[in-house]
C-alpha atoms as a PDB file:
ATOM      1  CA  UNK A   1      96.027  62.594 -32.112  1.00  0.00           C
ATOM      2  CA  UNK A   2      95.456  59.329 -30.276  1.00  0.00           C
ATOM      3  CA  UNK A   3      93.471  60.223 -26.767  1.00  0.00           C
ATOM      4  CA  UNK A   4      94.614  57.546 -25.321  1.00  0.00           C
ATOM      5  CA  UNK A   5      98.424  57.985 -26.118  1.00  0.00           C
ATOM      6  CA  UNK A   6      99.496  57.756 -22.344  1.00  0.00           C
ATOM      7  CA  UNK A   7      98.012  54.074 -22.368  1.00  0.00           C
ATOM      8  CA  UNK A   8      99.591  50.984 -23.376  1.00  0.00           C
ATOM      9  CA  UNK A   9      98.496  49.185 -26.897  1.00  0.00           C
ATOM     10  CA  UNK A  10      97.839  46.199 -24.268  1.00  0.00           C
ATOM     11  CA  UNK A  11      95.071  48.113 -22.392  1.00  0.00           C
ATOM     12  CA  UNK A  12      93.867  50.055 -25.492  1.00  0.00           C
ATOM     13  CA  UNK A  13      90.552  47.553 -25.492  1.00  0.00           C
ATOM     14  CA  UNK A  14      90.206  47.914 -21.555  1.00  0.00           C
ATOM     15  CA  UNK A  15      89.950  52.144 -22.276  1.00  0.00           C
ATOM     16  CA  UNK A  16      87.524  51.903 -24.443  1.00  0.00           C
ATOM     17  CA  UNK A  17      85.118  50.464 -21.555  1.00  0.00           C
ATOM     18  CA  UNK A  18      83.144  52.267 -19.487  1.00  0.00           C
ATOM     19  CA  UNK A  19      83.771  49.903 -16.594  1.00  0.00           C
ATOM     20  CA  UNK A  20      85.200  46.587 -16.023  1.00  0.00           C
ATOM     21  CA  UNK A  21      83.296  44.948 -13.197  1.00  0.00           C
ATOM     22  CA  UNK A  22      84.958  42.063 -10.835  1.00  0.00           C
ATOM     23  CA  UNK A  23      82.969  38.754 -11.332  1.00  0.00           C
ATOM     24  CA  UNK A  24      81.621  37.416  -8.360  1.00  0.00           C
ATOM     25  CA  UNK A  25      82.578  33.449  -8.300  1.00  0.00           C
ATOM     26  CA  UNK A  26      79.209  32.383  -8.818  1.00  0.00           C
ATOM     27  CA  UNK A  27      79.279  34.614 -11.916  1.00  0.00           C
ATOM     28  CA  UNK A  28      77.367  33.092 -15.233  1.00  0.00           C
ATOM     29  CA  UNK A  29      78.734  33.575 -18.863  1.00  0.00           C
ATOM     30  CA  UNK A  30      77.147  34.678 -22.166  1.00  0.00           C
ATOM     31  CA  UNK A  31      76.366  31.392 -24.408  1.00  0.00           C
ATOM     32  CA  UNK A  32      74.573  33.239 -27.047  1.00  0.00           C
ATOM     33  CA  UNK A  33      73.216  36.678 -28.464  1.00  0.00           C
ATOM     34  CA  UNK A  34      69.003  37.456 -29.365  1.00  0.00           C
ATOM     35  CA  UNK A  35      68.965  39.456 -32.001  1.00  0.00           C
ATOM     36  CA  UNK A  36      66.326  42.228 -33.432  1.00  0.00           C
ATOM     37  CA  UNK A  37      67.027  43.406 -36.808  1.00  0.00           C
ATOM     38  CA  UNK A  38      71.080  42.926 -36.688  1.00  0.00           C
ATOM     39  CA  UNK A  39      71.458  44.188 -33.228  1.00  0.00           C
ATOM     40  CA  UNK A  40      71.776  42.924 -29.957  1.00  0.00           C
ATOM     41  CA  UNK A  41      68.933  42.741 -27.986  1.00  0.00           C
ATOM     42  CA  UNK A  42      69.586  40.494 -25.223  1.00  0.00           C
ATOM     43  CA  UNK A  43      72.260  37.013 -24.130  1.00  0.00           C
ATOM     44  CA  UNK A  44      71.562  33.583 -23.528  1.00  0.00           C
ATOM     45  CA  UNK A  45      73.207  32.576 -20.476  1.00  0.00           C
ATOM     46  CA  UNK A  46      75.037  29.738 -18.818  1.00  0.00           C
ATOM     47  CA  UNK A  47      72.279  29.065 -16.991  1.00  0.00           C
ATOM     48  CA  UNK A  48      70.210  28.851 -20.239  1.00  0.00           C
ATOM     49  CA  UNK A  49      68.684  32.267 -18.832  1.00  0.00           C
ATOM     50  CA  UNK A  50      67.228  34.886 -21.459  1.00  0.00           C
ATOM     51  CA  UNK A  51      68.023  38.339 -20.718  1.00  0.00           C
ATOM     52  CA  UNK A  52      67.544  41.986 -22.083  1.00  0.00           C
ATOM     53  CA  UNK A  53      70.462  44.123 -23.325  1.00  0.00           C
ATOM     54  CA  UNK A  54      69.676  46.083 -20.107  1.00  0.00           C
ATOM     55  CA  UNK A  55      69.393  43.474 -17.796  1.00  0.00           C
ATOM     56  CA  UNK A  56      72.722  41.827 -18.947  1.00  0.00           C
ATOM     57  CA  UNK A  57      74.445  45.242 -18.307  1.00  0.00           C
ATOM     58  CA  UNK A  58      72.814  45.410 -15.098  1.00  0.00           C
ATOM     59  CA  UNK A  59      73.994  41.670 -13.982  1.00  0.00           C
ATOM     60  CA  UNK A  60      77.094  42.253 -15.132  1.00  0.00           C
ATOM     61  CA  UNK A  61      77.536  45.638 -13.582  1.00  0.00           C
ATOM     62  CA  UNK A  62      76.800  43.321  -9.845  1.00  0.00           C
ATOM     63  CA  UNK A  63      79.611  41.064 -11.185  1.00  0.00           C
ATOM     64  CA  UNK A  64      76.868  38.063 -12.258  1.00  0.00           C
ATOM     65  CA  UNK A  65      78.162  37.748 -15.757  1.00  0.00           C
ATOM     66  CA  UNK A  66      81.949  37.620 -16.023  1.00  0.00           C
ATOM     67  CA  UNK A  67      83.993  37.967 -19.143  1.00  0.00           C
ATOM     68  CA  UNK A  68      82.715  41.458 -20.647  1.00  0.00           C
ATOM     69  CA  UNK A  69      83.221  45.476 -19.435  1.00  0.00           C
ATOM     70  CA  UNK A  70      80.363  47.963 -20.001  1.00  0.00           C
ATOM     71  CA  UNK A  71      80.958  50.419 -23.281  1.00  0.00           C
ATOM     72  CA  UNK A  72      78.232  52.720 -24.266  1.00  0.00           C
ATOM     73  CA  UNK A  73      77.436  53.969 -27.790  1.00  0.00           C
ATOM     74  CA  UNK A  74      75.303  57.657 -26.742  1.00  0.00           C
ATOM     75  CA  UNK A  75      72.640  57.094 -24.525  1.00  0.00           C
ATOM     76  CA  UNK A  76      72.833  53.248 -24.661  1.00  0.00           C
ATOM     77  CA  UNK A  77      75.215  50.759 -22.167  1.00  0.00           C
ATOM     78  CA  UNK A  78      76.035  47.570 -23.699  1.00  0.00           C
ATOM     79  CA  UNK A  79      78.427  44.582 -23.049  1.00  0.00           C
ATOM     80  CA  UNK A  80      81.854  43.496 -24.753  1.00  0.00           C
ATOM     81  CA  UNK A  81      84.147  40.905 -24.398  1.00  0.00           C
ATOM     82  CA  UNK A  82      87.570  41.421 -22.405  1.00  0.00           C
ATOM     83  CA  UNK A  83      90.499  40.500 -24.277  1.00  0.00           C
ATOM     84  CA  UNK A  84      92.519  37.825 -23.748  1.00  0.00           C
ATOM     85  CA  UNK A  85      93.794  34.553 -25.496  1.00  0.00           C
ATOM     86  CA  UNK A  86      90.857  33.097 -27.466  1.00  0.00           C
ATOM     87  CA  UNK A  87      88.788  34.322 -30.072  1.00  0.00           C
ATOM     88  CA  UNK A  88      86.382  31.578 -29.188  1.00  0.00           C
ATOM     89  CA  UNK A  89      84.366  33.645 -25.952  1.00  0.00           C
ATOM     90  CA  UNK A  90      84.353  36.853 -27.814  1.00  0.00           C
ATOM     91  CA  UNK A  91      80.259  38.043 -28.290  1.00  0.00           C
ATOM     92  CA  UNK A  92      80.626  38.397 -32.035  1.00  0.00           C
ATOM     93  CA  UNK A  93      81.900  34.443 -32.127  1.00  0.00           C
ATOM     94  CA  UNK A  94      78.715  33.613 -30.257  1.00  0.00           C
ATOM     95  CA  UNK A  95      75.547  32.294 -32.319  1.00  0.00           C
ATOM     96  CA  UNK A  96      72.677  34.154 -32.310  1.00  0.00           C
ATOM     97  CA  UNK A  97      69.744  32.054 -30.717  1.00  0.00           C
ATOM     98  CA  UNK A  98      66.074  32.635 -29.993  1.00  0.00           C
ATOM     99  CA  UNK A  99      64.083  32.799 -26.426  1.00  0.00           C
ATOM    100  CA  UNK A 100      63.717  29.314 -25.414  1.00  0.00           C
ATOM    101  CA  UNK A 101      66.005  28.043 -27.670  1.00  0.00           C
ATOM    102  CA  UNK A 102      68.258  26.005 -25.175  1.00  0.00           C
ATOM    103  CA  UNK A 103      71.773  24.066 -25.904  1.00  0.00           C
END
């Protein structure tokens, strides 16, 4: 049985966040993911900022990083991409980059 069978297929994605936050209009973007054995550990920013997993979640939850929603996965909150259009923004079609890597 589908849990979610009173929602449309459009906002299926949207459910499975935790939260959506509004983006303020100074809000940055994610450029690119640090990685730690195959798993996100922290985002490259717009700003060419380096961030933890935790600390993205936070900035986002204050609307500083637009774009994603907040999912968790047990204990642990971490970002995703909203849907829309393009494939291009989504966090798995960003390259993985290391701190102080900039471009």
């Amino acid at each position: 049985m589908n849990v979610n069978s009173n929602i449309p297929s459009s906002e299926l994605p949207r459910a499975a966040m935790d939260e959506i936050p509004t983006p303020r209009q100074d809000a940055l973007t994610i450029t690119g993911l640090v990685k730690e054995n195959g798993s996100i550990s922290g985002y490259r920013l717009s700003n060419d900022r380096f961030v933890s997993r935790e600390e993205g979640v936070a900035l986002a939850k204050n609307g500083q990083i637009r774009g994603v929603g907040i999912a968790h996965n047990g204990d642990t909150e971490y970002l995703k991409s909203l849907p829309d259009d393009t494939e291009d923004n989504n966090l798995s079609n960003l390259p993985t980059v290391r701190k102080g890597e900039i471009g």
